[in-house]
PDB file of N, CA and C in Angstrom:
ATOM      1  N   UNK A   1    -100.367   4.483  76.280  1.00  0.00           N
ATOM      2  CA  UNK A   1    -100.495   4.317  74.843  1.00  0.00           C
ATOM      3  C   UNK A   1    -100.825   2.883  74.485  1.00  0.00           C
ATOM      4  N   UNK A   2    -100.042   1.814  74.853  1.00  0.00           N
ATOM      5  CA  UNK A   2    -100.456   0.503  74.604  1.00  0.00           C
ATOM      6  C   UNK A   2    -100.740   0.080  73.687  1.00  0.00           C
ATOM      7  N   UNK A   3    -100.299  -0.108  72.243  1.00  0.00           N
ATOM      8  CA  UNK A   3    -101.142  -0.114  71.108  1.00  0.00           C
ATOM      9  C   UNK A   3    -100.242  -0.863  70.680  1.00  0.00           C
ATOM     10  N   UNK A   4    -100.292  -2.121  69.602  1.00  0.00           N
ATOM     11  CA  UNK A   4     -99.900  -2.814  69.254  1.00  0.00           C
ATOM     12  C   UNK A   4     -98.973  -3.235  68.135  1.00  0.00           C
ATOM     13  N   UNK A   5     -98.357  -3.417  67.669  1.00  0.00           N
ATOM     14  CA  UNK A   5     -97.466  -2.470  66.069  1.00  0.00           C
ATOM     15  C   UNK A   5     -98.066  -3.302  64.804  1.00  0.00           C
ATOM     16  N   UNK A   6     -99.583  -3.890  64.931  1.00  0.00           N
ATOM     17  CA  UNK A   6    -100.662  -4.065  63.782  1.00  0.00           C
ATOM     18  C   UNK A   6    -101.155  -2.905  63.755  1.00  0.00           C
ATOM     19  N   UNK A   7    -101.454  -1.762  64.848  1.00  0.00           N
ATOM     20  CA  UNK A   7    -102.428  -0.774  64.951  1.00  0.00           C
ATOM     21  C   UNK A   7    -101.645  -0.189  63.169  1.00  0.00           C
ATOM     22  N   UNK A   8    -103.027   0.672  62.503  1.00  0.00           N
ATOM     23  CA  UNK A   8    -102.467   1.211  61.824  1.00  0.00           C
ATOM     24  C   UNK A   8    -101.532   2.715  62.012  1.00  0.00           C
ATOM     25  N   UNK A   9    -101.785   3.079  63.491  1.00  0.00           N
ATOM     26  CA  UNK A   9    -101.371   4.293  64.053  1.00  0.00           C
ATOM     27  C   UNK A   9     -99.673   4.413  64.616  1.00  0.00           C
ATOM     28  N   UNK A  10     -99.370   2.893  64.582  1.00  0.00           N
ATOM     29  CA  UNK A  10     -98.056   2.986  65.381  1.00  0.00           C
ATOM     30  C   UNK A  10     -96.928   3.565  64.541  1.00  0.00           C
ATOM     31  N   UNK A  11     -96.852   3.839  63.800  1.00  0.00           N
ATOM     32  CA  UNK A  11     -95.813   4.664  63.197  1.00  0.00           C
ATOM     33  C   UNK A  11     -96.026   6.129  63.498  1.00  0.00           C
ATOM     34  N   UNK A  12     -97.665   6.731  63.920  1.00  0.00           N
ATOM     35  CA  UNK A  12     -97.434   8.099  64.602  1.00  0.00           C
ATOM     36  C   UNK A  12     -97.365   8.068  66.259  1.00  0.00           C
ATOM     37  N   UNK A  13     -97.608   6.897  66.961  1.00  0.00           N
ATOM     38  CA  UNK A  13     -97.071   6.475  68.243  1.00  0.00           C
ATOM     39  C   UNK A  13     -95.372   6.472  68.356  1.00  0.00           C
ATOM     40  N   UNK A  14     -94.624   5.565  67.556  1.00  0.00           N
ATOM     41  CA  UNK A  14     -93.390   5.960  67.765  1.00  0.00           C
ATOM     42  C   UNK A  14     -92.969   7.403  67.559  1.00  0.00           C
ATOM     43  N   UNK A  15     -93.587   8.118  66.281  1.00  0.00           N
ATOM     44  CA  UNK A  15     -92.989   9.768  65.735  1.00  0.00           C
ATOM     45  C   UNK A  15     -93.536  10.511  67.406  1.00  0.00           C
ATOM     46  N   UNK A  16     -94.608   9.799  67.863  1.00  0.00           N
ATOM     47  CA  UNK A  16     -94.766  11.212  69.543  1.00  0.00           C
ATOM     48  C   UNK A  16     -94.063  10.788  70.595  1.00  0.00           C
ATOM     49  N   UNK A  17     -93.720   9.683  70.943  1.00  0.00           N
ATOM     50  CA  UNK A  17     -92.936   9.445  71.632  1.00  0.00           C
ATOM     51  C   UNK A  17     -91.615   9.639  71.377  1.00  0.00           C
ATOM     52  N   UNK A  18     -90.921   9.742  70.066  1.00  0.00           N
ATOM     53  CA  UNK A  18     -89.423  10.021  69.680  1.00  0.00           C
ATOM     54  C   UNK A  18     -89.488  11.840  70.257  1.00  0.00           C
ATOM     55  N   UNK A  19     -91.091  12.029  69.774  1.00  0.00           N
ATOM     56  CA  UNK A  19     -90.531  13.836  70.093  1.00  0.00           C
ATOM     57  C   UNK A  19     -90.298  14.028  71.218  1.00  0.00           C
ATOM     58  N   UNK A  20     -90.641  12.839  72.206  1.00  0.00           N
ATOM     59  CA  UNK A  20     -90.455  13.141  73.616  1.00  0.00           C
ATOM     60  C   UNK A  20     -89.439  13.304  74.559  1.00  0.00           C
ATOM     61  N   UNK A  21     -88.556  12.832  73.216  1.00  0.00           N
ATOM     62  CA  UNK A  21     -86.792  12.541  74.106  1.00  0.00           C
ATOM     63  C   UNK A  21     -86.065  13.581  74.487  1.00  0.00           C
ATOM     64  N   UNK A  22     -85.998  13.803  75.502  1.00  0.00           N
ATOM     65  CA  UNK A  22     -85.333  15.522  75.853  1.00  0.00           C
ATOM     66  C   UNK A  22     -84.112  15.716  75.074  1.00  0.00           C
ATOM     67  N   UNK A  23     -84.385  16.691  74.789  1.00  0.00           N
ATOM     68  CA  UNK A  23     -82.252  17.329  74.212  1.00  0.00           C
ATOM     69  C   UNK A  23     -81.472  16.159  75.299  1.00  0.00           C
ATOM     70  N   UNK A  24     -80.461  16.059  74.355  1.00  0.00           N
ATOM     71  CA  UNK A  24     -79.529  15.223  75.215  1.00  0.00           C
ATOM     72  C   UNK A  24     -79.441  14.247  75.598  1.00  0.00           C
ATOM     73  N   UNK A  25     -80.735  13.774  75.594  1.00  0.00           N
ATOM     74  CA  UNK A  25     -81.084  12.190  76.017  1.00  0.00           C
ATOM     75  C   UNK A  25     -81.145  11.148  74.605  1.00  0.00           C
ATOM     76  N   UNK A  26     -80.860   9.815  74.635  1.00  0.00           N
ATOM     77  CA  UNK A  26     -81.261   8.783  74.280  1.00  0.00           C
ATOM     78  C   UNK A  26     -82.250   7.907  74.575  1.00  0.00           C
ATOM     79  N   UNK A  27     -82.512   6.958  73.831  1.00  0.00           N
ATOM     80  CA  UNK A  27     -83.406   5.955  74.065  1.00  0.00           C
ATOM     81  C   UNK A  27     -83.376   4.804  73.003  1.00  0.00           C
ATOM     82  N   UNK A  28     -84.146   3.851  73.185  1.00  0.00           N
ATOM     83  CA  UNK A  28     -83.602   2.413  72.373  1.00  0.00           C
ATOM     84  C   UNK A  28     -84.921   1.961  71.962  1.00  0.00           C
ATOM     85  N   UNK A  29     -84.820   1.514  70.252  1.00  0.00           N
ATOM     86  CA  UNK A  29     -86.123   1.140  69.637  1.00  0.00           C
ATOM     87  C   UNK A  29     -86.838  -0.071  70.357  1.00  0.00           C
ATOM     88  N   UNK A  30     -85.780  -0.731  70.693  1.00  0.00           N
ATOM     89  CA  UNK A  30     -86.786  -1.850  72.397  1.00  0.00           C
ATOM     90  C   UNK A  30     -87.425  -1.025  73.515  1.00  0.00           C
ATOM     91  N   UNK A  31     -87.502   0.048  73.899  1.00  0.00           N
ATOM     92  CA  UNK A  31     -87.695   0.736  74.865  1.00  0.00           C
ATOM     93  C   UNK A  31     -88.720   1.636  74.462  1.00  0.00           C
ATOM     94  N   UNK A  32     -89.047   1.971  73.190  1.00  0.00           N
ATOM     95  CA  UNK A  32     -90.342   3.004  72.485  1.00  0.00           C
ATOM     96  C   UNK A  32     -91.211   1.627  72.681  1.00  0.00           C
ATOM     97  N   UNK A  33     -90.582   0.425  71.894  1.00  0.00           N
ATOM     98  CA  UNK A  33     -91.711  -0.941  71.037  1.00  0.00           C
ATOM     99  C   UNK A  33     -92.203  -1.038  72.803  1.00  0.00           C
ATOM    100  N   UNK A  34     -91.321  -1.612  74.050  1.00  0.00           N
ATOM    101  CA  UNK A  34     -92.324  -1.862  75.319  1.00  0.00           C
ATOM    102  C   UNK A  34     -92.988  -1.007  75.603  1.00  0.00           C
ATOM    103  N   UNK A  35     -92.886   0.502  75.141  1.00  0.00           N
ATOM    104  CA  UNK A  35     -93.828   1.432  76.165  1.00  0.00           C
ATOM    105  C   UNK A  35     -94.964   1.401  75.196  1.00  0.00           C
ATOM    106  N   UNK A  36     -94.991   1.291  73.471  1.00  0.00           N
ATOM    107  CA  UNK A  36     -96.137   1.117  73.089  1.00  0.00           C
ATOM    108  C   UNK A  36     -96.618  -0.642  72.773  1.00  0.00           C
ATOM    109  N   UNK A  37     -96.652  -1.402  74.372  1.00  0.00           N
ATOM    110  CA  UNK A  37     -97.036  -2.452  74.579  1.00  0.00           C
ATOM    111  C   UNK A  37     -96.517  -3.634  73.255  1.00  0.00           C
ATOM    112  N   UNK A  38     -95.707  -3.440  72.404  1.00  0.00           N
ATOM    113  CA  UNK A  38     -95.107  -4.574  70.985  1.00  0.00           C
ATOM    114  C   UNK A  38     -93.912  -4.425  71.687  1.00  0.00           C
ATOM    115  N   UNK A  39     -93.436  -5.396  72.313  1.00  0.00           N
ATOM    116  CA  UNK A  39     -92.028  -5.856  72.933  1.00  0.00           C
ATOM    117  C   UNK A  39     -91.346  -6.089  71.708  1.00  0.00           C
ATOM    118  N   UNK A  40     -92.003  -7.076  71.136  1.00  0.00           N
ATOM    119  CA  UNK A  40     -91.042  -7.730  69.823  1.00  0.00           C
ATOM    120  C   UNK A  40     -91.471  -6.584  68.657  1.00  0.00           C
ATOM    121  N   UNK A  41     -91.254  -5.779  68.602  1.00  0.00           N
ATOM    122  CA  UNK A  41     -91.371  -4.808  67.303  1.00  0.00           C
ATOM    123  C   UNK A  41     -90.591  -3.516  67.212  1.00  0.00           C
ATOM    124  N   UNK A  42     -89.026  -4.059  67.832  1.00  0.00           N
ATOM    125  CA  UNK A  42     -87.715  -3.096  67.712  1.00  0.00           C
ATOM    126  C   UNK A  42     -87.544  -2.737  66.516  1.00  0.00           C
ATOM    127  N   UNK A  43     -87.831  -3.767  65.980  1.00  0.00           N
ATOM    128  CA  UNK A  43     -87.164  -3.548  64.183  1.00  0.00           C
ATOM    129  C   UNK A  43     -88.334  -2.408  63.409  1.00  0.00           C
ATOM    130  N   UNK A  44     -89.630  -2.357  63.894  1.00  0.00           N
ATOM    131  CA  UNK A  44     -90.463  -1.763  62.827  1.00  0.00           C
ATOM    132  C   UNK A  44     -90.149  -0.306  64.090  1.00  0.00           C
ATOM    133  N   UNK A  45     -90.425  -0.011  64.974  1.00  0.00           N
ATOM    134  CA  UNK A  45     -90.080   0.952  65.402  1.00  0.00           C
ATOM    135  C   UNK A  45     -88.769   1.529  64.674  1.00  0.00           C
ATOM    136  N   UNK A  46     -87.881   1.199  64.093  1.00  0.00           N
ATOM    137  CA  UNK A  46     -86.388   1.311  63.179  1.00  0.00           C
ATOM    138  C   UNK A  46     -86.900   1.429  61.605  1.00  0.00           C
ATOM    139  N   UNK A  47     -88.150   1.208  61.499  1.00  0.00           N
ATOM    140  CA  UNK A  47     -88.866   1.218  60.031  1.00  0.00           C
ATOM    141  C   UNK A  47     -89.471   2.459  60.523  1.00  0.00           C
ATOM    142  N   UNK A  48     -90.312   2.799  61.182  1.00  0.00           N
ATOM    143  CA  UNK A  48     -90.909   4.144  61.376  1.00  0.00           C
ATOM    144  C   UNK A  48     -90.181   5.170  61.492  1.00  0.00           C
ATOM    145  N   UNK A  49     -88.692   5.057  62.277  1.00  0.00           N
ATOM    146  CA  UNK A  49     -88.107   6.071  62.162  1.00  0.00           C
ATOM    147  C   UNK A  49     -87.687   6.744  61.011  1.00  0.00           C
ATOM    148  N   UNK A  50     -87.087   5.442  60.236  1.00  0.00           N
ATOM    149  CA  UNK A  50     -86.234   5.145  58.717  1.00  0.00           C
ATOM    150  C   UNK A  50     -87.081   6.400  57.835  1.00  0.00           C
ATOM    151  N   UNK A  51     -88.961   6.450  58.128  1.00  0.00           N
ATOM    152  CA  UNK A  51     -89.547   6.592  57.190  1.00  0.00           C
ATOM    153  C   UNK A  51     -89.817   8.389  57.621  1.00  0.00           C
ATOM    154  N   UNK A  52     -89.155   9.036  58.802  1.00  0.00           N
ATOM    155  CA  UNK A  52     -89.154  10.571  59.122  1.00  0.00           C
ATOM    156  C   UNK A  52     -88.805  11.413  57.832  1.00  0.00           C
ATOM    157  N   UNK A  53     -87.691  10.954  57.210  1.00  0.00           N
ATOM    158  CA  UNK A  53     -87.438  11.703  56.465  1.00  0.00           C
ATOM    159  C   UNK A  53     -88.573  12.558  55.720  1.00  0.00           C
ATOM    160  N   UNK A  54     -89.656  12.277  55.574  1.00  0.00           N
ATOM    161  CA  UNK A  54     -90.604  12.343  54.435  1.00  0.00           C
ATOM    162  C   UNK A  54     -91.699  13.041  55.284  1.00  0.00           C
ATOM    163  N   UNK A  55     -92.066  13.156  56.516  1.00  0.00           N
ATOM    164  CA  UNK A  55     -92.977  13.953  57.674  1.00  0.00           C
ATOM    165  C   UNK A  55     -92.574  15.354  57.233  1.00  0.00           C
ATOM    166  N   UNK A  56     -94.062  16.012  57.113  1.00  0.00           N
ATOM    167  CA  UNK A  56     -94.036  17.354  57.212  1.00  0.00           C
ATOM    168  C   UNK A  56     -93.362  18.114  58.732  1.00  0.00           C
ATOM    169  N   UNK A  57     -93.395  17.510  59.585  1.00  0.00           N
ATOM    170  CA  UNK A  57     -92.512  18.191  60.887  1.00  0.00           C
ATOM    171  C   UNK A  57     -91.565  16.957  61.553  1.00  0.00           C
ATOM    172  N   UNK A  58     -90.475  17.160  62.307  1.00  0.00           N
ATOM    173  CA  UNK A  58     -89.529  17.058  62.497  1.00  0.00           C
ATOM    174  C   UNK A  58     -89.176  16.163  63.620  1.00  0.00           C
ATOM    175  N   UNK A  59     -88.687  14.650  63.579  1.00  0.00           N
ATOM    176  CA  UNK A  59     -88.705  13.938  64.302  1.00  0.00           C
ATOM    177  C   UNK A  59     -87.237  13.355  64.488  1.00  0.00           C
ATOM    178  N   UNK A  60     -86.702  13.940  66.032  1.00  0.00           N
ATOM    179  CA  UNK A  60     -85.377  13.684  66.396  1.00  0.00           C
ATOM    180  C   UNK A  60     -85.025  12.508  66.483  1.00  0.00           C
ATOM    181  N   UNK A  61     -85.105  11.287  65.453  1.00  0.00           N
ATOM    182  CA  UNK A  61     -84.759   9.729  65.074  1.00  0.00           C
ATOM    183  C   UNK A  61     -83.611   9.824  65.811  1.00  0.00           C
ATOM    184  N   UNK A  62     -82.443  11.084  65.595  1.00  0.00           N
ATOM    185  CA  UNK A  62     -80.856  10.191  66.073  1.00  0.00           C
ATOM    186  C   UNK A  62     -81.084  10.184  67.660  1.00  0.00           C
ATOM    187  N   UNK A  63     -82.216  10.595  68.199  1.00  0.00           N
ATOM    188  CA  UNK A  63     -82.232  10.142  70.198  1.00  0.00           C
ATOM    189  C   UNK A  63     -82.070   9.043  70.066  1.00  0.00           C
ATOM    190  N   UNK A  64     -82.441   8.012  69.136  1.00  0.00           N
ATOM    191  CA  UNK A  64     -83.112   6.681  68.988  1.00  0.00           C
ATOM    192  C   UNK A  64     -81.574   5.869  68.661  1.00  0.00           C
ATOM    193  N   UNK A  65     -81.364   4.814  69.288  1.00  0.00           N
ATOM    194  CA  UNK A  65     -79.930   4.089  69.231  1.00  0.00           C
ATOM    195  C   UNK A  65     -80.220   2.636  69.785  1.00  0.00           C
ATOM    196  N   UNK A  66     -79.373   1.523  69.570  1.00  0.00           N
ATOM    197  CA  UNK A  66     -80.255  -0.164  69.605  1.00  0.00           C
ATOM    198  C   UNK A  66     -79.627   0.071  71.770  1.00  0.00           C
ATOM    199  N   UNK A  67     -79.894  -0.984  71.921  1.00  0.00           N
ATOM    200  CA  UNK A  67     -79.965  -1.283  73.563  1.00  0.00           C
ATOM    201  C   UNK A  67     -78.465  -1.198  73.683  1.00  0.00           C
ATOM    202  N   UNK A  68     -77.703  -1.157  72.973  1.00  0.00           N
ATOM    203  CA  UNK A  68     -76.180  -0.882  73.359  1.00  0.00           C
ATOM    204  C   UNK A  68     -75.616   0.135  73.864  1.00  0.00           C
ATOM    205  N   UNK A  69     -76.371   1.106  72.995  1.00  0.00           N
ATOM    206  CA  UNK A  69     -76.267   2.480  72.760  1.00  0.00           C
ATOM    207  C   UNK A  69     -75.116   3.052  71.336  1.00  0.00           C
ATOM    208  N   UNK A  70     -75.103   1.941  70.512  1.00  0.00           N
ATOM    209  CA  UNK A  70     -74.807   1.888  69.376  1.00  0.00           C
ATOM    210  C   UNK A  70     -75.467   2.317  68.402  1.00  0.00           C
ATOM    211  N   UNK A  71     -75.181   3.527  67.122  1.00  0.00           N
ATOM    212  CA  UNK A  71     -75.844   4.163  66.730  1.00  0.00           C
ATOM    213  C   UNK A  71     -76.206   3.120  65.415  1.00  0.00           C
ATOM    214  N   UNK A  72     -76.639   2.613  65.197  1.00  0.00           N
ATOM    215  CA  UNK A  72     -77.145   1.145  64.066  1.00  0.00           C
ATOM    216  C   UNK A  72     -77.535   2.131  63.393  1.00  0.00           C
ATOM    217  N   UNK A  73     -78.621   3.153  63.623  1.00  0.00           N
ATOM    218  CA  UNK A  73     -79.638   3.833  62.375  1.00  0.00           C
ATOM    219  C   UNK A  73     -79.150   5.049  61.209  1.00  0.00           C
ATOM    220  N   UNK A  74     -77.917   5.355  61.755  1.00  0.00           N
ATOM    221  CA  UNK A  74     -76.656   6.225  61.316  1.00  0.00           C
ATOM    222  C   UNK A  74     -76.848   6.067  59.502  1.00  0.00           C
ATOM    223  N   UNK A  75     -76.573   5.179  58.976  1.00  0.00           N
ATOM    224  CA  UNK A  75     -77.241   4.611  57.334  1.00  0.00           C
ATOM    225  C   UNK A  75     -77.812   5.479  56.601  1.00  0.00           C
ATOM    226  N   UNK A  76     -79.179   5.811  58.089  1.00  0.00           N
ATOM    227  CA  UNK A  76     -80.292   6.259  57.084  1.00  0.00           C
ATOM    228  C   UNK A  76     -80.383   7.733  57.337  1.00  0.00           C
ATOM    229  N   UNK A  77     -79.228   8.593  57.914  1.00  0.00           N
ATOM    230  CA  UNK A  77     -79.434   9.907  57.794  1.00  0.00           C
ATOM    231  C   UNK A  77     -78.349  10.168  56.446  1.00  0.00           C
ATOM    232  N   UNK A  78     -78.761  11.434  56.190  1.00  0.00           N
ATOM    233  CA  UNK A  78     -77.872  12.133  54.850  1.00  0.00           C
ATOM    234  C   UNK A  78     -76.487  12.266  55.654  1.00  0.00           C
ATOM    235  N   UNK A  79     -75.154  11.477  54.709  1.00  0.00           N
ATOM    236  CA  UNK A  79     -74.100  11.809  55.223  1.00  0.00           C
ATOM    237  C   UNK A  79     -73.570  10.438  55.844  1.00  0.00           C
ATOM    238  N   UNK A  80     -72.188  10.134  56.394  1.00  0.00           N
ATOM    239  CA  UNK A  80     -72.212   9.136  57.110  1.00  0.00           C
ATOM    240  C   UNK A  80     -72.261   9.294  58.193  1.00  0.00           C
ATOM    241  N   UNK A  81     -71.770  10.842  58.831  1.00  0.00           N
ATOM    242  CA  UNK A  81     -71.522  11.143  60.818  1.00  0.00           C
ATOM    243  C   UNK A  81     -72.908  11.906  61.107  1.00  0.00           C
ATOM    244  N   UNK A  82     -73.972  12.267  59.982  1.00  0.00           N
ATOM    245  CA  UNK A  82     -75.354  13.401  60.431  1.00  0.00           C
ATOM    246  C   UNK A  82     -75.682  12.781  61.903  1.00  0.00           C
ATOM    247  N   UNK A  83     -76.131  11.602  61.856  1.00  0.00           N
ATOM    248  CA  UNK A  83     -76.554  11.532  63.538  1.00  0.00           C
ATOM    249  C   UNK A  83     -75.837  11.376  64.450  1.00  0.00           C
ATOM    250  N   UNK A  84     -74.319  11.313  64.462  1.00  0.00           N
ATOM    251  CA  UNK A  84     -73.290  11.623  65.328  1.00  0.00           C
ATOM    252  C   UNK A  84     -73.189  12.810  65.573  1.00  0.00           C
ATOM    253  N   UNK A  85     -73.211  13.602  64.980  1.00  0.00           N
ATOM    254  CA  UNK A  85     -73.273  14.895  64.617  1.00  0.00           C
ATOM    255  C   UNK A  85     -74.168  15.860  65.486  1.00  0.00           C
ATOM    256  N   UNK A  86     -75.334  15.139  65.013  1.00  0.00           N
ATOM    257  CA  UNK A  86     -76.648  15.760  65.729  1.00  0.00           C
ATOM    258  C   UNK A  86     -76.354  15.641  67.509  1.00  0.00           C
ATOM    259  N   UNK A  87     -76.237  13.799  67.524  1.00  0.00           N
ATOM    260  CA  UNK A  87     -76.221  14.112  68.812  1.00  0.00           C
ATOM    261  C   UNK A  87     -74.876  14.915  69.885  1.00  0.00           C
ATOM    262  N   UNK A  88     -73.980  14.423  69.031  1.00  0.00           N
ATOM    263  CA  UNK A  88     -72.901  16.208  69.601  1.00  0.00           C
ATOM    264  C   UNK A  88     -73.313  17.047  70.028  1.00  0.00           C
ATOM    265  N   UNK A  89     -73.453  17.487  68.831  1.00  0.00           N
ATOM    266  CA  UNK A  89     -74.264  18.888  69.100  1.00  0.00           C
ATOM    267  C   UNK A  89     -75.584  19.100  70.006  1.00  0.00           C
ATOM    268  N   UNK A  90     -75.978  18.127  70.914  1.00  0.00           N
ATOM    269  CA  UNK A  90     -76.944  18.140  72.256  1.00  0.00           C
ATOM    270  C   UNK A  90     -76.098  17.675  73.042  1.00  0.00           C
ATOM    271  N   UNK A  91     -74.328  17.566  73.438  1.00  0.00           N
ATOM    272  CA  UNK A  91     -73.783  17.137  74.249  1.00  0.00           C
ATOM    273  C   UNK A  91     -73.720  15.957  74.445  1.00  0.00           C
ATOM    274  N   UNK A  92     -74.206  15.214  73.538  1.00  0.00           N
ATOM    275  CA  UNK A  92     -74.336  13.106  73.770  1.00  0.00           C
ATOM    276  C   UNK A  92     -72.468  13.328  73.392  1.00  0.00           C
ATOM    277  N   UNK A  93     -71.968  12.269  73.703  1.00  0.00           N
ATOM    278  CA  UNK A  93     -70.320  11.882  74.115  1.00  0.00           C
ATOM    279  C   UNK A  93     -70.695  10.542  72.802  1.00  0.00           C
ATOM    280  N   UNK A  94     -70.082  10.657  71.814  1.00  0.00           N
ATOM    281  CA  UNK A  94     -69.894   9.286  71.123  1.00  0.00           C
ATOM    282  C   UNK A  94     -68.487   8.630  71.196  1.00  0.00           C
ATOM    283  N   UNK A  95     -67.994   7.359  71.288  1.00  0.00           N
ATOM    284  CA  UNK A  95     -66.580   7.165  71.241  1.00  0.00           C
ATOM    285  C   UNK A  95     -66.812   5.585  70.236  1.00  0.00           C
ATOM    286  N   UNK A  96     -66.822   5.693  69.103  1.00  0.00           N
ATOM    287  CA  UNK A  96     -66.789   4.431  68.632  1.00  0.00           C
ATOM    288  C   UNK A  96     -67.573   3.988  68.081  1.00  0.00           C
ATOM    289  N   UNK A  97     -68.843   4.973  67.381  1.00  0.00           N
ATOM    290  CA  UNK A  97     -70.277   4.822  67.243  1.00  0.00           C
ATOM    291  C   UNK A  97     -71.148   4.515  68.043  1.00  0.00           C
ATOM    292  N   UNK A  98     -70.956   4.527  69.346  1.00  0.00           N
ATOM    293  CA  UNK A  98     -71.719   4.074  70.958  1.00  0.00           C
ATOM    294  C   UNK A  98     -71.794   5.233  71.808  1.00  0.00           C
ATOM    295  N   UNK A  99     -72.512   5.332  72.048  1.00  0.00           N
ATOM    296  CA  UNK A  99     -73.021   6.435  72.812  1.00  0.00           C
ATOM    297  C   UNK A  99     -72.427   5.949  74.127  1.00  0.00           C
ATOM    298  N   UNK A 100     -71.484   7.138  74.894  1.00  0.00           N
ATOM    299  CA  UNK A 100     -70.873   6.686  76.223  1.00  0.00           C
ATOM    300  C   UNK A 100     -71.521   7.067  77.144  1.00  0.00           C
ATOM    301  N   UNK A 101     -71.595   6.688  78.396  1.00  0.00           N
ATOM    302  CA  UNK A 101     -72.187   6.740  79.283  1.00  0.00           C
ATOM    303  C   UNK A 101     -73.723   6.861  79.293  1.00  0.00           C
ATOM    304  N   UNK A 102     -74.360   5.667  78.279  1.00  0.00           N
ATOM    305  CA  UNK A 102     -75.090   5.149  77.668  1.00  0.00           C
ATOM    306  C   UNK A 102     -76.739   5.616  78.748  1.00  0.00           C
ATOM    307  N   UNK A 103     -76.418   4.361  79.736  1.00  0.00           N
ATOM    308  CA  UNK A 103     -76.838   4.277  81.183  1.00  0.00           C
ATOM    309  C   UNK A 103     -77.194   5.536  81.298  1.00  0.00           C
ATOM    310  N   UNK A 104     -76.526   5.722  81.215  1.00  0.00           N
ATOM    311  CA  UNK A 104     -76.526   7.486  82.306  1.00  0.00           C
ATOM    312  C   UNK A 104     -76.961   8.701  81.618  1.00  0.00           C
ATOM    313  N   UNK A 105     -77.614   8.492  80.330  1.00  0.00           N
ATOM    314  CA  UNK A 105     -78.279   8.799  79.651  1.00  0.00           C
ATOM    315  C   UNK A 105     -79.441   8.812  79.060  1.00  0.00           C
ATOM    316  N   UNK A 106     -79.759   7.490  79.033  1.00  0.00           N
ATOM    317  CA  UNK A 106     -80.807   6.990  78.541  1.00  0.00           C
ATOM    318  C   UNK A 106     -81.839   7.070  79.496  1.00  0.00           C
ATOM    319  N   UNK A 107     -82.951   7.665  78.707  1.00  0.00           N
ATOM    320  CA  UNK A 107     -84.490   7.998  78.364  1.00  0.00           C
ATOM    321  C   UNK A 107     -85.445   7.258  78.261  1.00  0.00           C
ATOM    322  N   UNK A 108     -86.151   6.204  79.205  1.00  0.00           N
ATOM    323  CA  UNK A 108     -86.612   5.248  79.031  1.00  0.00           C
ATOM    324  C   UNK A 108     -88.210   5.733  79.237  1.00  0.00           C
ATOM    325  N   UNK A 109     -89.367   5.814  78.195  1.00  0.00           N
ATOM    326  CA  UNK A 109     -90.327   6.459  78.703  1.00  0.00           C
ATOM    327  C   UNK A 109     -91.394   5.778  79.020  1.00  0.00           C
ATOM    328  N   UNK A 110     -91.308   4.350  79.116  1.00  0.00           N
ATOM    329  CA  UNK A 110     -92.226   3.762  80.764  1.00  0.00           C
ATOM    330  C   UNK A 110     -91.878   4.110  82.260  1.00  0.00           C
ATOM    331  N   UNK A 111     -90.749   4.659  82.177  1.00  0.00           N
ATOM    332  CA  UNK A 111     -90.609   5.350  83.301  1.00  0.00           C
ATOM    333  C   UNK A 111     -90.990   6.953  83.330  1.00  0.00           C
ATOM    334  N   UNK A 112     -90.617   7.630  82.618  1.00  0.00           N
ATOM    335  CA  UNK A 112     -90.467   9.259  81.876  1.00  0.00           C
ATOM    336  C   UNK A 112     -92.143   9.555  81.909  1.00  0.00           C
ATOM    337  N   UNK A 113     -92.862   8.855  81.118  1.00  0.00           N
ATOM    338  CA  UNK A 113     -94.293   9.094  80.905  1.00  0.00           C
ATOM    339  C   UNK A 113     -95.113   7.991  81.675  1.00  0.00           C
ATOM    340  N   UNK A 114     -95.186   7.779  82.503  1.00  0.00           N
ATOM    341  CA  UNK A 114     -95.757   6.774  83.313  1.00  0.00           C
ATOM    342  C   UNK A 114     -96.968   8.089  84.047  1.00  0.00           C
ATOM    343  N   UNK A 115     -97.791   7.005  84.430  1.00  0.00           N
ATOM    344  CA  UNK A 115     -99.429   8.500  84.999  1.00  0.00           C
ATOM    345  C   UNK A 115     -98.625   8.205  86.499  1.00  0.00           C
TER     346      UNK A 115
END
């Protein structure tokens, strides 16, 4: 993918790569921004997600959690626990707003989607 987060496309680069996150898995808005080549563009990858709500189809944002595995983006779903919630309900383990056994979870897709 490689595309830069000036492209005007990277907000539907992060929405195909978020769809990519298997049930159950996590992944970290530093970890979408390196695989679409913008290292430094964690935060707008966290703006693209922010902006799902409003997509005609359906983009699993709560896979998406900062490099801690701390759910930071929690705010911007309806409710205060919806993306705790969500990820429960795919078997993710939360203890503290952190996703446990983080590591051992996480979905990193320069590795996942690599040719």
């Amino acid at each position: 993918m490689n595309q830069n987060s000036s492209s005007p496309n990277f907000f539907e680069q992060v929405y195909e790569v978020t769809r990519l996150i298997p049930y159950g898995r996590v992944t970290s808005y530093g970890a979408i921004a390196r695989y679409l080549g913008s290292t430094q563009s964690s935060r707008m990858v966290g703006w693209a997600l922010n902006s799902t709500k409003t997509l005609p189809s359906w983009v699993p944002a709560h896979r998406v959690v900062n490099r801690q595995g701390l759910l930071t983006g929690k705010i911007h779903f309806p409710g205060s626990n919806t993306m705790q919630e969500l990820l429960e309900s795919e078997g993710v383990v939360i203890e503290d707003n952190r996703v446990k056994d983080f590591e051992k979870i996480f979905w990193d897709p320069q590795v996942a989607l690599s040719l």
